[in-house]
Structure formats: structure tokens, C-alpha cells
Protein backbone atom coordinates (compact mmCIF):
# COMPACT_ATOMS: atom_id res chain seq x y z
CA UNK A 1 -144.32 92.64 43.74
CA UNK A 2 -147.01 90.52 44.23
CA UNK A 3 -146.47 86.30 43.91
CA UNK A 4 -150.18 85.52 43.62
CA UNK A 5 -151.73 87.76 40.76
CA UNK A 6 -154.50 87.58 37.92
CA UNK A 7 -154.62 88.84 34.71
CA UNK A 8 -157.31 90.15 32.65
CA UNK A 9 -156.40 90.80 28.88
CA UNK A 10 -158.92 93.98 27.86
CA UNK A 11 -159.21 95.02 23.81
CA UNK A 12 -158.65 98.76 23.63
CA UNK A 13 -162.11 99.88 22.12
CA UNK A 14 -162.97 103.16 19.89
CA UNK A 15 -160.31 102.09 17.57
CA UNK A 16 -159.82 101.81 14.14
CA UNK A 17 -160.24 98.35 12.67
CA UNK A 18 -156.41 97.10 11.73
CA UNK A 19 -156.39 94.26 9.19
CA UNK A 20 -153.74 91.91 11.30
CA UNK A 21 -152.64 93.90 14.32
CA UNK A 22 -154.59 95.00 17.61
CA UNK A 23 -154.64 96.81 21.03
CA UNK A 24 -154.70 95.47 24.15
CA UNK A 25 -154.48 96.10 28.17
CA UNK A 26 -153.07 94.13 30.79
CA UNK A 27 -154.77 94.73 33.80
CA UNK A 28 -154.08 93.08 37.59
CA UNK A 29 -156.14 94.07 41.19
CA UNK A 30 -153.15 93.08 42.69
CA UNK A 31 -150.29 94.65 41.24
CA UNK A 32 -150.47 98.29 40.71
CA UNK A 33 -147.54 98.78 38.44
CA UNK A 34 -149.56 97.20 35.85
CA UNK A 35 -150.77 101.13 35.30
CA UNK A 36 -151.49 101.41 31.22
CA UNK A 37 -155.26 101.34 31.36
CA UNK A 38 -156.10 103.11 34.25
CA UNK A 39 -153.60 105.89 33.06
CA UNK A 40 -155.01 105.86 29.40
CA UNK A 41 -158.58 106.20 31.08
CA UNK A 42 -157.38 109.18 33.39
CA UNK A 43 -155.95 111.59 30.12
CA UNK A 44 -157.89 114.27 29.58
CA UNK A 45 -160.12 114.38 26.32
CA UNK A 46 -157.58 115.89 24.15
CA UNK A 47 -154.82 113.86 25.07
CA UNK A 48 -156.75 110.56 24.97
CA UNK A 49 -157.60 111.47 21.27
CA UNK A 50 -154.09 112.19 21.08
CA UNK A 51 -152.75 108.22 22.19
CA UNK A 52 -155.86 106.84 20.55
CA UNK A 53 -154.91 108.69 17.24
CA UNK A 54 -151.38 107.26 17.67
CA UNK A 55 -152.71 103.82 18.15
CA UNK A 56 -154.82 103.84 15.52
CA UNK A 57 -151.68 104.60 12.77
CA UNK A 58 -149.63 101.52 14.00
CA UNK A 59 -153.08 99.54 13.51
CA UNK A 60 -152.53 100.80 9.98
CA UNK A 61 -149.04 99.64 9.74
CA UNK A 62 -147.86 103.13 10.04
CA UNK A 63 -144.24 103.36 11.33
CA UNK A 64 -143.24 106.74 13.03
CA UNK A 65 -140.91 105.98 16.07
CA UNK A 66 -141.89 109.93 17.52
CA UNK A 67 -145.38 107.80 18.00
CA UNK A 68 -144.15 104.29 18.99
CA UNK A 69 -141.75 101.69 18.34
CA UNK A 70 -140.67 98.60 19.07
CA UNK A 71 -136.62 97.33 19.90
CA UNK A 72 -133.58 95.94 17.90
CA UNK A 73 -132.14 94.60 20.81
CA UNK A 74 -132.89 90.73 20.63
CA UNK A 75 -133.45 90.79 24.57
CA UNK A 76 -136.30 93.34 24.04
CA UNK A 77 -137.27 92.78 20.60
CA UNK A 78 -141.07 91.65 21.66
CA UNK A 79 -140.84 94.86 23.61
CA UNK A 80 -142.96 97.75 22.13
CA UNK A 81 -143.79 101.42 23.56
CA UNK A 82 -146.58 104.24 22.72
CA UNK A 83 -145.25 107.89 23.44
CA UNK A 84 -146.39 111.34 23.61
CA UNK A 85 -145.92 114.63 25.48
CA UNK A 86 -147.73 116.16 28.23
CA UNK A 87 -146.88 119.65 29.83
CA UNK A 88 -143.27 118.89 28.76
CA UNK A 89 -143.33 115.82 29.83
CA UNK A 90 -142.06 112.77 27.98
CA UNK A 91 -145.24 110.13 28.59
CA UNK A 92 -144.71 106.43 27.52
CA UNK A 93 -146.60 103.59 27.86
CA UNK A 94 -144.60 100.10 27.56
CA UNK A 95 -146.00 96.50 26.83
CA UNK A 96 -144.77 93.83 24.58
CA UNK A 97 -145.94 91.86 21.21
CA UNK A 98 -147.32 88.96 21.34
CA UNK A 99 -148.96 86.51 18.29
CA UNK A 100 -151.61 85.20 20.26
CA UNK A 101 -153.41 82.72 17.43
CA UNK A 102 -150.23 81.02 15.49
CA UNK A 103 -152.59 78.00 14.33
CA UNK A 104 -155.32 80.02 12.86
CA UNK A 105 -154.05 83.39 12.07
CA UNK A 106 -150.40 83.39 12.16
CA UNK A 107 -150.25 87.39 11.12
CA UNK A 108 -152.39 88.59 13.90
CA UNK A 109 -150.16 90.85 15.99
CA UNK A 110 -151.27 92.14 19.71
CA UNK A 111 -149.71 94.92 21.63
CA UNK A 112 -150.78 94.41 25.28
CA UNK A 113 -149.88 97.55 27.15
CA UNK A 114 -149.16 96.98 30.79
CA UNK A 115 -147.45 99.82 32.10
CA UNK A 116 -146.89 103.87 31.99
CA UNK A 117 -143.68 105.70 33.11
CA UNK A 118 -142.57 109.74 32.83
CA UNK A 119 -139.44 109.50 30.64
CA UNK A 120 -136.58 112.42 31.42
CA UNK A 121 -133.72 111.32 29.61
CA UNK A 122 -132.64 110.03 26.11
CA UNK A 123 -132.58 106.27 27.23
CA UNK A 124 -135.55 104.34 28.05
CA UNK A 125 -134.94 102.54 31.89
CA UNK A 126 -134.45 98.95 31.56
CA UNK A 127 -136.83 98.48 34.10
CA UNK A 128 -139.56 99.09 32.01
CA UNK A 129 -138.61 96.98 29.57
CA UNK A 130 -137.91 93.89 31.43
CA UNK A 131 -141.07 94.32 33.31
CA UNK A 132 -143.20 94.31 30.25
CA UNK A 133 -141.08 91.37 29.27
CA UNK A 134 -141.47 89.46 32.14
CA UNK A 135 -144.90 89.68 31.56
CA UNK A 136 -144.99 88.80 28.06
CA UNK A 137 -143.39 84.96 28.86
CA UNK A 138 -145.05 84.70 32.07
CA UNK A 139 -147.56 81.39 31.34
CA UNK A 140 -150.66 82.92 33.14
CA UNK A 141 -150.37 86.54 30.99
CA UNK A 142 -150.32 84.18 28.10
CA UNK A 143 -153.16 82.43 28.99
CA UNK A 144 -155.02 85.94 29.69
CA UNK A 145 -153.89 86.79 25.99
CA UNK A 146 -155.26 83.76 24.39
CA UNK A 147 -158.37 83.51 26.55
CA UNK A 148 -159.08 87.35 24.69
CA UNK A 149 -157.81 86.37 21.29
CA UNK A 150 -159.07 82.53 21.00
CA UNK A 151 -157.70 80.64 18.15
CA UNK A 152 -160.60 80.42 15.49
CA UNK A 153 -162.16 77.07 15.52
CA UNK A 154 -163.20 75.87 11.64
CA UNK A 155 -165.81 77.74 10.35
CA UNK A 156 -165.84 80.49 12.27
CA UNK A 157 -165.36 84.01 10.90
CA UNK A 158 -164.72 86.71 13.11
CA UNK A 159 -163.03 90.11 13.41
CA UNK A 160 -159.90 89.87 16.07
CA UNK A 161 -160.57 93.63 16.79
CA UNK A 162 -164.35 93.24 16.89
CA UNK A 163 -165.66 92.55 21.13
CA UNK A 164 -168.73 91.09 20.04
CA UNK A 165 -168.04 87.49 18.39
CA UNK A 166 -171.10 85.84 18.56
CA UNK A 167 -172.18 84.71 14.58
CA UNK A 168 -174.60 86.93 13.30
């Protein structure tokens, strides 16, 4: 695995507007296990609809672990994963939670998805899950995070899922 890699934090657009939670990719040029985006991009039509529809209900609060869920298991509990099904196949994309504004708006709730795997048995591999939360306390991802979802300085009003934040 790379030693020497930068992060870029990317809002998932086309989304429904979630009052305190929103959608995010981690993306790296030099480490290519950081796959969620460019596998997200790559579904067909139907199945992109599919995952967007799916993040669009946990925007809403909705809780249906067929869709997603997160863990109980206080070593993964930041840990969160989006599934579906394709050709069979069990399809999962892994990331972790992460309140990236706790001064300004402590309820504001990001899921930064970093990585896809094919899933074959009843267990998810701990691999996945300590990847995406490695990257989850890693200073740098943070910093990515935050640099995407500022902390509001006083007086300014913006949507966290909106990309444009210029005043209008």
C-alpha cells in the first residue's frame, strides 16, 4: 500500500437533499483500493439508480440493513456499508462515519465511501472493515473531510449537501 498518498473528499451528487446526513467519496491517484467512486461511476444505468435510490433512503433516515448498515461492534462502530446485488452477486461498498463540523453543526453525519468488494459468504471480511477504518482516523483523510465539509463560520448559511456555497 502506498506510504505517500492524497486524498480528495468528493460529495456524491444527484442526490436527495438529507436534513443532517450526506454522501461522500474518498478518492486517491495513488492507491487503487480506494475503488468506491470509480466503481459507482462504472454501474450500468439501472444499477446506478439502484445504489443512488439506496443512498438516498439513509439520507432520509431510513433504516433497512438489506440496503445498508452500519456495526455494533465498538471496533467498527464508525464503520458503515451500502449493498446490493448484481448477476447474483453480493456487491458492497464499505466506508466509515464521520461528523465532520462538531463546532457548528454537531448533527451533520458523512458517509465517505472508500472502497467496493464482491461479498460470497454470510460474514463481511475484516479486511474491509479495518481498511475503511484506518482511513477514517488517518489525520490527512480527516483533513480531506473537513476541507469538503468546512465548519460554518458566523453568519453563514449554507446547505452541507449543496456543491455550490457561495451566498446568493
Amino acid at each position: 500500500m502506498p506510504q505517500n498518498r492524497t486524498f480528495e473528499v468528493t460529495r456524491i451528487g444527484r442526490l436527495q437533499r438529507g436534513k443532517d446526513r450526506s454522501l461522500a467519496f474518498l478518492t486517491s491517484r495513488e492507491d487503487l483500493a480506494i475503488d468506491a467512486q470509480s466503481v459507482y461511476q462504472g454501474l450500468l444505468p439501472e444499477k446506478q439508480q439502484l445504489v443512488r435510490d439506496r443512498f438516498d433512503y439513509w439520507l432520509q433516515r431510513g433504516v433497512h440493513d438489506p440496503y445498508f448498515h452500519g456495526w455494533n461492534d465498538p471496533d467498527y462502530r464508525n464503520c458503515f456499508v451500502f449493498k446490493w446485488k448484481e448477476n447474483r452477486q453480493h456487491q458492497r461498498l464499505y466506508g466509515f462515519l464521520i461528523h465532520p463540523c462538531p463546532e457548528t453543526s454537531p448533527r451533520l453525519e458523512v458517509c465517505i465511501l472508500v472502497s467496493h468488494a464482491q461479498k460470497n459468504t454470510e460474514y463481511t471480511d475484516p479486511a474491509e472493515l479495518n481498511g475503511a477504518r484506518a482511513l477514517g482516523n488517518r489525520i490527512d483523510v480527516v483533513r480531506a473531510v473537513k476541507k469538503t465539509y468546512p465548519e460554518r463560520r458566523k453568519g453563514q448559511n449554507y446547505d452541507p449537501n449543496t456543491l455550490d456555497r457561495r451566498q446568493r
